[in-house]
PDB file of N, CA and C in Angstrom:
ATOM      1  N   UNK A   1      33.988  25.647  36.086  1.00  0.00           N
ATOM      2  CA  UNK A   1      32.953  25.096  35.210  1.00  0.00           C
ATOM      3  C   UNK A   1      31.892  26.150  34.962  1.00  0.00           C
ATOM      4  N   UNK A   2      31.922  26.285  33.872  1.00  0.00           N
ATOM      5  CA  UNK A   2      30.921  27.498  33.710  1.00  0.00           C
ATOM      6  C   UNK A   2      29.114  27.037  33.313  1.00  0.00           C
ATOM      7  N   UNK A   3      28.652  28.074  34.168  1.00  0.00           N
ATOM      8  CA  UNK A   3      26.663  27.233  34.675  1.00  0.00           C
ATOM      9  C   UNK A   3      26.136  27.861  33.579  1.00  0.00           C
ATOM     10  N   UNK A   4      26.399  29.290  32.808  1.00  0.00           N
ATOM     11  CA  UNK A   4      25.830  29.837  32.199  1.00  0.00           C
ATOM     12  C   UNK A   4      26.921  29.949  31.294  1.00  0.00           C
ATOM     13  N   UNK A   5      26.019  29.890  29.821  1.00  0.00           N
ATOM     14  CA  UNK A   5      27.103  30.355  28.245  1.00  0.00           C
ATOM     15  C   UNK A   5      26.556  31.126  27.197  1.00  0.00           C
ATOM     16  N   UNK A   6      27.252  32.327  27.336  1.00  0.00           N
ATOM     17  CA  UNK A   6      26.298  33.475  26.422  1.00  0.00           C
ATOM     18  C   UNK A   6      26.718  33.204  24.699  1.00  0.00           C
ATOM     19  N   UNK A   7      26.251  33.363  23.802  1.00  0.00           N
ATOM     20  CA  UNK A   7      26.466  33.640  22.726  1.00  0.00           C
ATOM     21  C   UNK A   7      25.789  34.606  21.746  1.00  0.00           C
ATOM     22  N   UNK A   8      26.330  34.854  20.803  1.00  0.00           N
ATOM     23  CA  UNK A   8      25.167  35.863  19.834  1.00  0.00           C
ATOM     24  C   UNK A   8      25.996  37.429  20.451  1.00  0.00           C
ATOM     25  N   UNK A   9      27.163  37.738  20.827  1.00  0.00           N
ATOM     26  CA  UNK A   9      27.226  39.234  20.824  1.00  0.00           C
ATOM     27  C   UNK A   9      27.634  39.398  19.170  1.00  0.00           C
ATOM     28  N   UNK A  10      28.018  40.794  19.249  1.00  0.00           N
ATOM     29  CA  UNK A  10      28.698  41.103  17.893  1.00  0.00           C
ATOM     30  C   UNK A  10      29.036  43.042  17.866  1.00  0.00           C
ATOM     31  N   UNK A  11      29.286  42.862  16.409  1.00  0.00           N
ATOM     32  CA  UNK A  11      29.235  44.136  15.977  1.00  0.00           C
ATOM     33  C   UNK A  11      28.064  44.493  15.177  1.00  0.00           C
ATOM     34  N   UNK A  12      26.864  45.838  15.205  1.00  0.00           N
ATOM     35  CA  UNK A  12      25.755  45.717  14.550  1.00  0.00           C
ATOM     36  C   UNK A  12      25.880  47.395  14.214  1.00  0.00           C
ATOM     37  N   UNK A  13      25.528  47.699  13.172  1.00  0.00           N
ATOM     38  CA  UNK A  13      25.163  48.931  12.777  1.00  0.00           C
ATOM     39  C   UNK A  13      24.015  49.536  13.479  1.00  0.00           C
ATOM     40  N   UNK A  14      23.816  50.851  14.151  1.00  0.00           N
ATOM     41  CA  UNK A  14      22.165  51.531  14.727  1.00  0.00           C
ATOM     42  C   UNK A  14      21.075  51.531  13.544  1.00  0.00           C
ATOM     43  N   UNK A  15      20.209  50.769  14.962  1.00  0.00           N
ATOM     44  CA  UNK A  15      19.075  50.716  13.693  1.00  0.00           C
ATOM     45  C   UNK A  15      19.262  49.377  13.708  1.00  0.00           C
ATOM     46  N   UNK A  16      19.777  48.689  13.607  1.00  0.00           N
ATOM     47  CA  UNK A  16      20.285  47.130  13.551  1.00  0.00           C
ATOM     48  C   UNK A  16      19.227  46.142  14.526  1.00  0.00           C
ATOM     49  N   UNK A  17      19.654  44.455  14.686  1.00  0.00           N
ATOM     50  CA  UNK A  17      18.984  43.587  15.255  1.00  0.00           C
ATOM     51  C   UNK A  17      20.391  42.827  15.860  1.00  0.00           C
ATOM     52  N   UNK A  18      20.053  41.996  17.185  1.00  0.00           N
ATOM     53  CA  UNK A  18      21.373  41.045  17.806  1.00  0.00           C
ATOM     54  C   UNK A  18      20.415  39.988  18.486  1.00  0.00           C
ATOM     55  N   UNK A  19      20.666  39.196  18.454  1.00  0.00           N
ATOM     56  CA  UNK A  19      20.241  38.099  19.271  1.00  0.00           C
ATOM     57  C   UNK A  19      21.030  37.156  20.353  1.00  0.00           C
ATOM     58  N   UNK A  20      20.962  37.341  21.468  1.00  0.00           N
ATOM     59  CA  UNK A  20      21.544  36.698  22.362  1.00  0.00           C
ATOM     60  C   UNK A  20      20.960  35.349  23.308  1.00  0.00           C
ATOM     61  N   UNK A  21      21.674  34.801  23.288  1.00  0.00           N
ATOM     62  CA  UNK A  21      21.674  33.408  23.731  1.00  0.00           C
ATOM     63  C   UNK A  21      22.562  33.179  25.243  1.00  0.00           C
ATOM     64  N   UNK A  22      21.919  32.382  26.188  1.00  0.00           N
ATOM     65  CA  UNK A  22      22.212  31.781  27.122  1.00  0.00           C
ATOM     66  C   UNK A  22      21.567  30.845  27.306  1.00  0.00           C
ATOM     67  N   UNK A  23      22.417  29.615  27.608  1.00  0.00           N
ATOM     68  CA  UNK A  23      22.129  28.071  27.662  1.00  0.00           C
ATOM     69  C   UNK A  23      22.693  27.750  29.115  1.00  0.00           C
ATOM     70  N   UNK A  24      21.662  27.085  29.744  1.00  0.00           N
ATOM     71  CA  UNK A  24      22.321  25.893  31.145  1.00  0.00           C
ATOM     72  C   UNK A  24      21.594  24.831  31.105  1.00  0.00           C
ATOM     73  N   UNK A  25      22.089  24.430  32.432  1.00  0.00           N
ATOM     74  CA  UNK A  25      21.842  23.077  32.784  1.00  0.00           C
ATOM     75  C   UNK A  25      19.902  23.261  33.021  1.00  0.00           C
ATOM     76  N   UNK A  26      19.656  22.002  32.561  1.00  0.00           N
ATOM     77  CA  UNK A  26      18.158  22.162  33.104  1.00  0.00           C
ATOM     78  C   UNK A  26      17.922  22.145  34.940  1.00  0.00           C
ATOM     79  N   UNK A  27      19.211  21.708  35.495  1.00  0.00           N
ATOM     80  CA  UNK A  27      18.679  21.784  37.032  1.00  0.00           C
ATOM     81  C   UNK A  27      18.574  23.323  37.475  1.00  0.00           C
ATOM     82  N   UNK A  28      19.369  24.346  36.911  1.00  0.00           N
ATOM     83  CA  UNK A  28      19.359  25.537  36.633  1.00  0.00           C
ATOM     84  C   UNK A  28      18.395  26.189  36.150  1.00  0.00           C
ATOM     85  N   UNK A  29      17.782  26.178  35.160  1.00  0.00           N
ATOM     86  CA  UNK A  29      16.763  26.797  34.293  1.00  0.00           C
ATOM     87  C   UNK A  29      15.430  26.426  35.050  1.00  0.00           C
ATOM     88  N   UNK A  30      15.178  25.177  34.897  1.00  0.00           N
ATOM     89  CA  UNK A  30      14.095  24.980  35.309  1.00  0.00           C
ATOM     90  C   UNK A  30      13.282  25.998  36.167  1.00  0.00           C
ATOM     91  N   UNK A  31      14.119  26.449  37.665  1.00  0.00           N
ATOM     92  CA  UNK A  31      13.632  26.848  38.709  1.00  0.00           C
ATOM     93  C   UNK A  31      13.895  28.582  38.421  1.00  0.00           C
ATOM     94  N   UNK A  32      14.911  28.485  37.754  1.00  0.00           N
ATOM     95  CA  UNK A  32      15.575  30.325  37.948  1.00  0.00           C
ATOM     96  C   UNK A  32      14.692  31.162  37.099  1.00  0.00           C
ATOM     97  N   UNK A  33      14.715  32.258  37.577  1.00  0.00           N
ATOM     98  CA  UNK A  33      14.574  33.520  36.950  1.00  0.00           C
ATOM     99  C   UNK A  33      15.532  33.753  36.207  1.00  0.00           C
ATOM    100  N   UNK A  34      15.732  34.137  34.718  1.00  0.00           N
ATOM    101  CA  UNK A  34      16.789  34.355  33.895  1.00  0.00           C
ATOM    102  C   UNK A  34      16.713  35.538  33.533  1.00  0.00           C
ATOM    103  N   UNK A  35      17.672  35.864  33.436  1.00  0.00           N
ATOM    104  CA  UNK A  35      17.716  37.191  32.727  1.00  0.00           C
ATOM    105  C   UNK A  35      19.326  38.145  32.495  1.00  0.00           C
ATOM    106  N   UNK A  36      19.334  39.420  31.609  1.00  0.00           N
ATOM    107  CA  UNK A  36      20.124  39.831  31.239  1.00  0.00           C
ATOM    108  C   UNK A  36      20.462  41.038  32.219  1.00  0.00           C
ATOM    109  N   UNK A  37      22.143  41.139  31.992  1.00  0.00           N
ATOM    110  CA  UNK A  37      22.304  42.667  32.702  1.00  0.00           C
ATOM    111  C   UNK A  37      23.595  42.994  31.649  1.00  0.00           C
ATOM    112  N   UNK A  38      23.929  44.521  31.896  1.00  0.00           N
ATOM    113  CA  UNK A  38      24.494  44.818  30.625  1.00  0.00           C
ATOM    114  C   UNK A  38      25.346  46.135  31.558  1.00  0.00           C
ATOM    115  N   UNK A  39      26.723  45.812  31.132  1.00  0.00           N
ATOM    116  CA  UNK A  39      27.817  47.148  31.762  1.00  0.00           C
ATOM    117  C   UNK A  39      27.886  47.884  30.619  1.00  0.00           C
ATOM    118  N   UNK A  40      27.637  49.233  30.349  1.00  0.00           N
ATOM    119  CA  UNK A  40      28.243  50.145  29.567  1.00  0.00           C
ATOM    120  C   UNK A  40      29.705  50.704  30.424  1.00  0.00           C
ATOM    121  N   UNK A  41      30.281  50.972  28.955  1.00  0.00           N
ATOM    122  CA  UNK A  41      31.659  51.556  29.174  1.00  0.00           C
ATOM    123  C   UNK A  41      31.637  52.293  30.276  1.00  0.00           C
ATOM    124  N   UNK A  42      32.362  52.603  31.341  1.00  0.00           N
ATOM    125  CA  UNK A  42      32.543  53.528  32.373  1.00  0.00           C
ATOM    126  C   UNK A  42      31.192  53.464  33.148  1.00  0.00           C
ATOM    127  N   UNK A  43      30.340  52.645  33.335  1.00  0.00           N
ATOM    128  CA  UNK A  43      29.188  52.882  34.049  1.00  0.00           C
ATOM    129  C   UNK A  43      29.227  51.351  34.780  1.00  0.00           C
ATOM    130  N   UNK A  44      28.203  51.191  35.671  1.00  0.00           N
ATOM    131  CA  UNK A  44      28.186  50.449  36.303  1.00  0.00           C
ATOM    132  C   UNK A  44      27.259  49.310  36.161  1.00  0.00           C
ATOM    133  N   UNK A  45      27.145  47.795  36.199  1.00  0.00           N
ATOM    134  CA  UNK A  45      26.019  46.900  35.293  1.00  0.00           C
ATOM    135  C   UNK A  45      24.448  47.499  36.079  1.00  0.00           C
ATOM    136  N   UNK A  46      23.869  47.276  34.986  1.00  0.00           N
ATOM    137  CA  UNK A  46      22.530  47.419  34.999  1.00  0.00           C
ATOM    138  C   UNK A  46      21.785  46.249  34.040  1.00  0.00           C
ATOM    139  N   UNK A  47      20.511  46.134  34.881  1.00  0.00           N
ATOM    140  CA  UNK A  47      19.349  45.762  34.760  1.00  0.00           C
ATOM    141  C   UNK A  47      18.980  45.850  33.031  1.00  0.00           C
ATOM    142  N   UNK A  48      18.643  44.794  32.524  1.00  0.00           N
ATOM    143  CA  UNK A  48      18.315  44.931  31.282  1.00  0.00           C
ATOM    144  C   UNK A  48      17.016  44.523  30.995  1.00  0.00           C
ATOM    145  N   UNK A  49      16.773  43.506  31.244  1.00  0.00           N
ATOM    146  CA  UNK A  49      14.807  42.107  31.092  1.00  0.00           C
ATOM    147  C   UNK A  49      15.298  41.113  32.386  1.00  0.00           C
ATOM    148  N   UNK A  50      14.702  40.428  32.830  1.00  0.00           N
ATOM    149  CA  UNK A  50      14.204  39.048  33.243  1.00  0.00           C
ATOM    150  C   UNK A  50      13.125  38.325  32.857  1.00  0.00           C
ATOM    151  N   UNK A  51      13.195  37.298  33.322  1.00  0.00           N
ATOM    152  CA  UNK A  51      12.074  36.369  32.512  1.00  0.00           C
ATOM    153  C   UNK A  51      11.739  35.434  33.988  1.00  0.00           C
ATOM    154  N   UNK A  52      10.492  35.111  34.802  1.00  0.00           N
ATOM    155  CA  UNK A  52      10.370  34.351  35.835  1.00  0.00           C
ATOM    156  C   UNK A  52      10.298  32.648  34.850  1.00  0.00           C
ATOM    157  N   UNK A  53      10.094  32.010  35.594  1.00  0.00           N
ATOM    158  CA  UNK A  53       9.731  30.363  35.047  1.00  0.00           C
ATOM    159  C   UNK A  53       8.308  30.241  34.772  1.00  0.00           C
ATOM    160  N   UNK A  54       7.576  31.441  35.255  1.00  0.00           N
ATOM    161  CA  UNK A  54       6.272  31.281  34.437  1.00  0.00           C
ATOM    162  C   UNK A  54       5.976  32.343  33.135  1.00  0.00           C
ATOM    163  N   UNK A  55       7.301  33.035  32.828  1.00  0.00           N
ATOM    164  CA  UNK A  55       7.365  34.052  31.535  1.00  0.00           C
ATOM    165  C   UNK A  55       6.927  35.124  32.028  1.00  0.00           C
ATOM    166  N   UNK A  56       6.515  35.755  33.348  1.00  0.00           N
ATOM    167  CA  UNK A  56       6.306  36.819  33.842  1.00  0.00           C
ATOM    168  C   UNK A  56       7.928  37.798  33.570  1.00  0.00           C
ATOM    169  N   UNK A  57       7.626  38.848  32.791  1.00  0.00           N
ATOM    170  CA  UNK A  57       8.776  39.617  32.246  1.00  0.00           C
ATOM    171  C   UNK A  57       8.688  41.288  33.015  1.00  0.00           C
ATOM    172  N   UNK A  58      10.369  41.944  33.066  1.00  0.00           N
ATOM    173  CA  UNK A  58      10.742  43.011  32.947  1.00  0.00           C
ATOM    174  C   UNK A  58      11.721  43.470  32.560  1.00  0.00           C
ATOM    175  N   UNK A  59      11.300  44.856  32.386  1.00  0.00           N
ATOM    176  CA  UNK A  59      12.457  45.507  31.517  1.00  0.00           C
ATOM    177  C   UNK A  59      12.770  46.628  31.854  1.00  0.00           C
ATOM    178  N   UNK A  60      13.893  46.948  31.393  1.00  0.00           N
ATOM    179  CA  UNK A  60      14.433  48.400  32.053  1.00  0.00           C
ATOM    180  C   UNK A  60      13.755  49.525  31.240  1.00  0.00           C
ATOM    181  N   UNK A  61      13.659  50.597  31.624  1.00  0.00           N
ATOM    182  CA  UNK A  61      13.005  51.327  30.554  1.00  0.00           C
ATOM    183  C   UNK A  61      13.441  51.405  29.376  1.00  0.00           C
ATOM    184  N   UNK A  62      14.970  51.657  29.420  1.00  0.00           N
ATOM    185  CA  UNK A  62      15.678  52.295  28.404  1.00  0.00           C
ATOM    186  C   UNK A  62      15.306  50.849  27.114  1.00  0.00           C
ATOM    187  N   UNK A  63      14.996  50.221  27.253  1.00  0.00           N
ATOM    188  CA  UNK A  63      15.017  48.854  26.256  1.00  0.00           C
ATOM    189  C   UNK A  63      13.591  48.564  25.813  1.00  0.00           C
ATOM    190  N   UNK A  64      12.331  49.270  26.872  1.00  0.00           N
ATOM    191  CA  UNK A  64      10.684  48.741  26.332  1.00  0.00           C
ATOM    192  C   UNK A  64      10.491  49.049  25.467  1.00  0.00           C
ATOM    193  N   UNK A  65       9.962  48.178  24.207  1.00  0.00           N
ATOM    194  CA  UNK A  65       9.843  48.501  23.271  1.00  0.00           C
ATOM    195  C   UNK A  65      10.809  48.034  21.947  1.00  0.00           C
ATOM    196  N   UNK A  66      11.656  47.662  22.573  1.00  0.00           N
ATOM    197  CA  UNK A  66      12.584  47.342  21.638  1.00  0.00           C
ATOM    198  C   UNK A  66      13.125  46.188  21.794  1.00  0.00           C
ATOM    199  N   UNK A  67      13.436  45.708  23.076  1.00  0.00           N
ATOM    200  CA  UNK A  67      14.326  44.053  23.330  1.00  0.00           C
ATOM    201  C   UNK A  67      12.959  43.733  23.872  1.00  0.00           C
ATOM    202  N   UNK A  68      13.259  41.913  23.854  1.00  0.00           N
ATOM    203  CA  UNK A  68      12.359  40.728  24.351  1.00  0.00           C
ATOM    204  C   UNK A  68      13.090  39.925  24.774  1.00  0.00           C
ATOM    205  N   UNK A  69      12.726  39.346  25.861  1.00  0.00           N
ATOM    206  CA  UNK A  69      13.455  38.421  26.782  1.00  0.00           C
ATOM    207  C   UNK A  69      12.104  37.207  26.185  1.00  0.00           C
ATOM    208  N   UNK A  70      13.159  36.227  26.254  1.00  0.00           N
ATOM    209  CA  UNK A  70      12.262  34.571  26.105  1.00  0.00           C
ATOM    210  C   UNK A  70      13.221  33.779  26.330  1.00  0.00           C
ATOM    211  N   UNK A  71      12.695  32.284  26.746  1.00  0.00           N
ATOM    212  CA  UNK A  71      12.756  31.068  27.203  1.00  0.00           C
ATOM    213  C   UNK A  71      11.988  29.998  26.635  1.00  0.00           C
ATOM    214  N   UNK A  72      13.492  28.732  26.509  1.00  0.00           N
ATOM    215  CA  UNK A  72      12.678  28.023  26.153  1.00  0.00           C
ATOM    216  C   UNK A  72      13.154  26.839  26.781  1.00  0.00           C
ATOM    217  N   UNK A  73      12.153  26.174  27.241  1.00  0.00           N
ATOM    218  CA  UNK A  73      12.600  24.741  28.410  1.00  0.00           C
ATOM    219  C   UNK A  73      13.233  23.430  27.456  1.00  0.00           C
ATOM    220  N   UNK A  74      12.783  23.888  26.447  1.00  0.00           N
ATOM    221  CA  UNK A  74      13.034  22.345  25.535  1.00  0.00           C
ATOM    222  C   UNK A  74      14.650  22.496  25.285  1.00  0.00           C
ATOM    223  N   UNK A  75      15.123  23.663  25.383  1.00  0.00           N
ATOM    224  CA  UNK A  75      16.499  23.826  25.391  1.00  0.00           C
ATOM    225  C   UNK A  75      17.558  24.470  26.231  1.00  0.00           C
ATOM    226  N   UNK A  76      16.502  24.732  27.622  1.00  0.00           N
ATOM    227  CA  UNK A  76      17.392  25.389  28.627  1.00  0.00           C
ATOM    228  C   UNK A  76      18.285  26.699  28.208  1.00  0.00           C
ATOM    229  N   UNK A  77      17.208  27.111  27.638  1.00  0.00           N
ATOM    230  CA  UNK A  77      17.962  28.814  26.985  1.00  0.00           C
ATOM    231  C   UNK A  77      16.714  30.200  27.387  1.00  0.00           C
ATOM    232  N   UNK A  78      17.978  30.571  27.971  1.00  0.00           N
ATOM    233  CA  UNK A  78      17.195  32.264  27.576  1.00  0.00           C
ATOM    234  C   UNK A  78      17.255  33.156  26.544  1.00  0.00           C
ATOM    235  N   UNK A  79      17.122  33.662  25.917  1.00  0.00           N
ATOM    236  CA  UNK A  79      17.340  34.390  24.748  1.00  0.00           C
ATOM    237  C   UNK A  79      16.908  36.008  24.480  1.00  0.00           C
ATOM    238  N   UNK A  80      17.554  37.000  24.347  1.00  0.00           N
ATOM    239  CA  UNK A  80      17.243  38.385  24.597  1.00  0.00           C
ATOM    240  C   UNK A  80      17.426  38.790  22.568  1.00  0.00           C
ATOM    241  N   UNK A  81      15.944  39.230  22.067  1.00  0.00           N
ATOM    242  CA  UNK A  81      15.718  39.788  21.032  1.00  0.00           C
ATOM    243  C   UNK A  81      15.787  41.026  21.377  1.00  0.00           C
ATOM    244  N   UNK A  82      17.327  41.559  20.654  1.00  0.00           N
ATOM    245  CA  UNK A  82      17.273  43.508  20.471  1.00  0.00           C
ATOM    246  C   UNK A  82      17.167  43.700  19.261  1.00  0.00           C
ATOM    247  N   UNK A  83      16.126  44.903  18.717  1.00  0.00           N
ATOM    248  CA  UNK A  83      15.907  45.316  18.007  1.00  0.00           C
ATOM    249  C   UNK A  83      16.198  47.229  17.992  1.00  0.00           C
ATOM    250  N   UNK A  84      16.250  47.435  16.634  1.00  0.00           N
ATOM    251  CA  UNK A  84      16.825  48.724  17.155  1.00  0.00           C
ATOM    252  C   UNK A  84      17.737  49.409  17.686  1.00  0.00           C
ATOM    253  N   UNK A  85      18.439  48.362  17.823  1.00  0.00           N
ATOM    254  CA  UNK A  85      19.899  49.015  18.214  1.00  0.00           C
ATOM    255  C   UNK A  85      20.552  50.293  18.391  1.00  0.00           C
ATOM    256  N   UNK A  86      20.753  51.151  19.199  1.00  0.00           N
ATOM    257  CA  UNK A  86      21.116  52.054  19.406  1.00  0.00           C
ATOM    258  C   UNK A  86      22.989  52.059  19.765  1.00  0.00           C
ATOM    259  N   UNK A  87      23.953  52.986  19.550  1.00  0.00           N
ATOM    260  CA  UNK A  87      24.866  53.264  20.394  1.00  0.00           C
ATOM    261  C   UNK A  87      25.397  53.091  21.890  1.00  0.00           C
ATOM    262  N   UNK A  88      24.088  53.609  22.622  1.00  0.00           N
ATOM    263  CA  UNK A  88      24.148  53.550  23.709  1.00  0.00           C
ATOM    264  C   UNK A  88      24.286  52.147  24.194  1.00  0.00           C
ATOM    265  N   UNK A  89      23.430  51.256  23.222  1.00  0.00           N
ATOM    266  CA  UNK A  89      23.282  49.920  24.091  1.00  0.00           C
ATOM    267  C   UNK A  89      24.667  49.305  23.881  1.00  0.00           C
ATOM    268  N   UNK A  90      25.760  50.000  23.206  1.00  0.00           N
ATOM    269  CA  UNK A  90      26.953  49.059  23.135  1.00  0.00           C
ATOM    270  C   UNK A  90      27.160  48.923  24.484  1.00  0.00           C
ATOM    271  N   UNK A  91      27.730  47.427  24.943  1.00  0.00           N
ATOM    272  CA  UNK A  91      28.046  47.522  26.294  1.00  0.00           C
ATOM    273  C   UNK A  91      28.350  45.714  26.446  1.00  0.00           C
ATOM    274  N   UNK A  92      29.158  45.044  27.562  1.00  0.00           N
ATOM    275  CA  UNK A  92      29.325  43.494  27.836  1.00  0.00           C
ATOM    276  C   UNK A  92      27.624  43.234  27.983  1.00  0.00           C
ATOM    277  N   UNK A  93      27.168  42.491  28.104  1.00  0.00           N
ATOM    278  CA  UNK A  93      26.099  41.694  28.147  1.00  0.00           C
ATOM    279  C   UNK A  93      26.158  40.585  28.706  1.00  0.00           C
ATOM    280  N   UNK A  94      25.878  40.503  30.344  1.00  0.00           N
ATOM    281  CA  UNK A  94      25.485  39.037  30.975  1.00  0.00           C
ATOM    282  C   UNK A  94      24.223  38.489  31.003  1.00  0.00           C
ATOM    283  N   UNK A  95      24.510  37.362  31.266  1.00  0.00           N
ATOM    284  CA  UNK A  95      22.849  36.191  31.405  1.00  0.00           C
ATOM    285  C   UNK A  95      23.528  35.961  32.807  1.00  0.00           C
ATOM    286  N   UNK A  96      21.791  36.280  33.626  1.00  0.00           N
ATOM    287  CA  UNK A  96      21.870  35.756  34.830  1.00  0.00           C
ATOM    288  C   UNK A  96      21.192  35.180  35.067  1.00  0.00           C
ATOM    289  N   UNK A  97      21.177  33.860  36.484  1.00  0.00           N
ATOM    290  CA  UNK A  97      19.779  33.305  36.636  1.00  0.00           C
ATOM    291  C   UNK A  97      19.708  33.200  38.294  1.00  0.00           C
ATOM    292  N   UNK A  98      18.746  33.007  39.177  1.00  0.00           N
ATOM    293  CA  UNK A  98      18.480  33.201  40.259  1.00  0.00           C
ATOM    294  C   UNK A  98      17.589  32.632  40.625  1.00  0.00           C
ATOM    295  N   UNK A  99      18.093  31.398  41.894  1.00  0.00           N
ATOM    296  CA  UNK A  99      16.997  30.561  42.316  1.00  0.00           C
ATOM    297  C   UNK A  99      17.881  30.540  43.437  1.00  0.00           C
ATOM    298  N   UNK A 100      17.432  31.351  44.824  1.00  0.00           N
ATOM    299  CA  UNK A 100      17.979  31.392  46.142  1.00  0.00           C
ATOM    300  C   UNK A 100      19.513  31.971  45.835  1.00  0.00           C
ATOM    301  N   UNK A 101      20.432  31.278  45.237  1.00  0.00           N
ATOM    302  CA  UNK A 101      21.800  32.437  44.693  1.00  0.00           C
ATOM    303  C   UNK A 101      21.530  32.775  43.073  1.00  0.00           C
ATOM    304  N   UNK A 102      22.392  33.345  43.153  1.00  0.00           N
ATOM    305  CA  UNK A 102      22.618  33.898  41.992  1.00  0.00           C
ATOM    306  C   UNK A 102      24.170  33.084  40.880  1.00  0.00           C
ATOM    307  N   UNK A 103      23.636  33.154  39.214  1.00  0.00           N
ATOM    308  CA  UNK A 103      24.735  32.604  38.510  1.00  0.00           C
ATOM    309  C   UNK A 103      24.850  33.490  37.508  1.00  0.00           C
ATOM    310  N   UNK A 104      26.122  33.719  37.089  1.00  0.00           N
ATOM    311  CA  UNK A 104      26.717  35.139  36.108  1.00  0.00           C
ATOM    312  C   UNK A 104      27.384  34.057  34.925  1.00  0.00           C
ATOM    313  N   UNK A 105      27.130  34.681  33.622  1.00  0.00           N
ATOM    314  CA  UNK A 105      28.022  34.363  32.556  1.00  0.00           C
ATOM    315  C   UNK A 105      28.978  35.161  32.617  1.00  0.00           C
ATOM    316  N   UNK A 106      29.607  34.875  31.368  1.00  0.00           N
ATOM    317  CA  UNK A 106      30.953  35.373  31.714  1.00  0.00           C
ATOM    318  C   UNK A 106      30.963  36.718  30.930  1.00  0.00           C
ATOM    319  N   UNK A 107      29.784  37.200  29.835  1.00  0.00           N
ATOM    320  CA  UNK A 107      29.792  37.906  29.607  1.00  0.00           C
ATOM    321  C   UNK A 107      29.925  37.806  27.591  1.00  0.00           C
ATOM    322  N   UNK A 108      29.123  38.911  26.957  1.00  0.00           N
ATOM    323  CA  UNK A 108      29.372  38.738  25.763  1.00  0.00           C
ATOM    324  C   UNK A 108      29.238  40.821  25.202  1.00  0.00           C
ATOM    325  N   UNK A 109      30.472  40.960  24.118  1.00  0.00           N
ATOM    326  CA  UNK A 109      29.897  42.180  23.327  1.00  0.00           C
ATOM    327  C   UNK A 109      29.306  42.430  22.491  1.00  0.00           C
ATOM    328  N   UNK A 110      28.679  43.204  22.619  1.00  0.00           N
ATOM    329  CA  UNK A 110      27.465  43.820  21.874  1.00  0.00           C
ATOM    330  C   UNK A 110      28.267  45.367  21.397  1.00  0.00           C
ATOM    331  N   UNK A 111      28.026  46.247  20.235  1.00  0.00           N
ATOM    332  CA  UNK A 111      28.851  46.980  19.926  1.00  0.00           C
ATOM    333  C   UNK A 111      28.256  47.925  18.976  1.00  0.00           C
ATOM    334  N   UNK A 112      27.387  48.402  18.804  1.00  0.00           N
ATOM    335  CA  UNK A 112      26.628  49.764  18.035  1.00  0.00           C
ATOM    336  C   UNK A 112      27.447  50.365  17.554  1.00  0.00           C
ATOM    337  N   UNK A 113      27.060  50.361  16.291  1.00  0.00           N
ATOM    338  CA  UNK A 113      28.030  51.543  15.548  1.00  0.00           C
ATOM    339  C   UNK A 113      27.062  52.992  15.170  1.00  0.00           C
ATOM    340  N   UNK A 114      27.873  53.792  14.927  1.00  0.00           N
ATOM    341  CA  UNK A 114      26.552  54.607  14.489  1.00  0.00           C
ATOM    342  C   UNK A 114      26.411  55.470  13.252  1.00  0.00           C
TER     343      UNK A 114
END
């Protein structure tokens, strides 16, 4: 049964915009810290934003400035605004959330062209 469901990857030209979506259960959301992590090809996942339950945010460097992590309770979603799109950021894209364990989507692509 899957706790977390990503949507919104794609294919985007550099320079481009993507919007990603993750939806759960409100017994989930409510309490967790949400947030994104992202595998590039041949590298290992990394750290992308989080978002706490009081909107206290971070971000990896490589992304300040350009992505926004938000939440919204009325729909039990996290949502990661990239802007700017680069190459580099092609890569799977998970939503995670964390309240004492941890919950993984299953993953979505994201895909820069350049």
């Amino acid at each position: 049964q899957e706790q977390l469901v990503e949507s919104g990857g794609g294919l985007v030209q550099a320079g481009g915009s993507l919007t990603l979506s993750c939806a759960t259960s409100r017994s989930i959301f409510s309490r967790s810290t949400m947030g994104w992590y992202r595998q590039r090809p041949g590298k290992e996942r990394e750290l992308v934003a989080t978002i706490t339950p009081y909107r206290g945010t971070n971000y990896a460097d490589s992304v300040k400035g350009r992505f926004t992590i938000s939440r919204d309770s009325s729909q039990n979603t996290a949502s990661l605004q990239m802007n700017s799109l680069k190459p580099d950021d092609t890569a799977v894209y998970f939503c995670y959330a964390k309240y004492f364990r941890d919950w993984w989507g299953r993953g979505t692509q994201v895909t820069v062209s350049s």
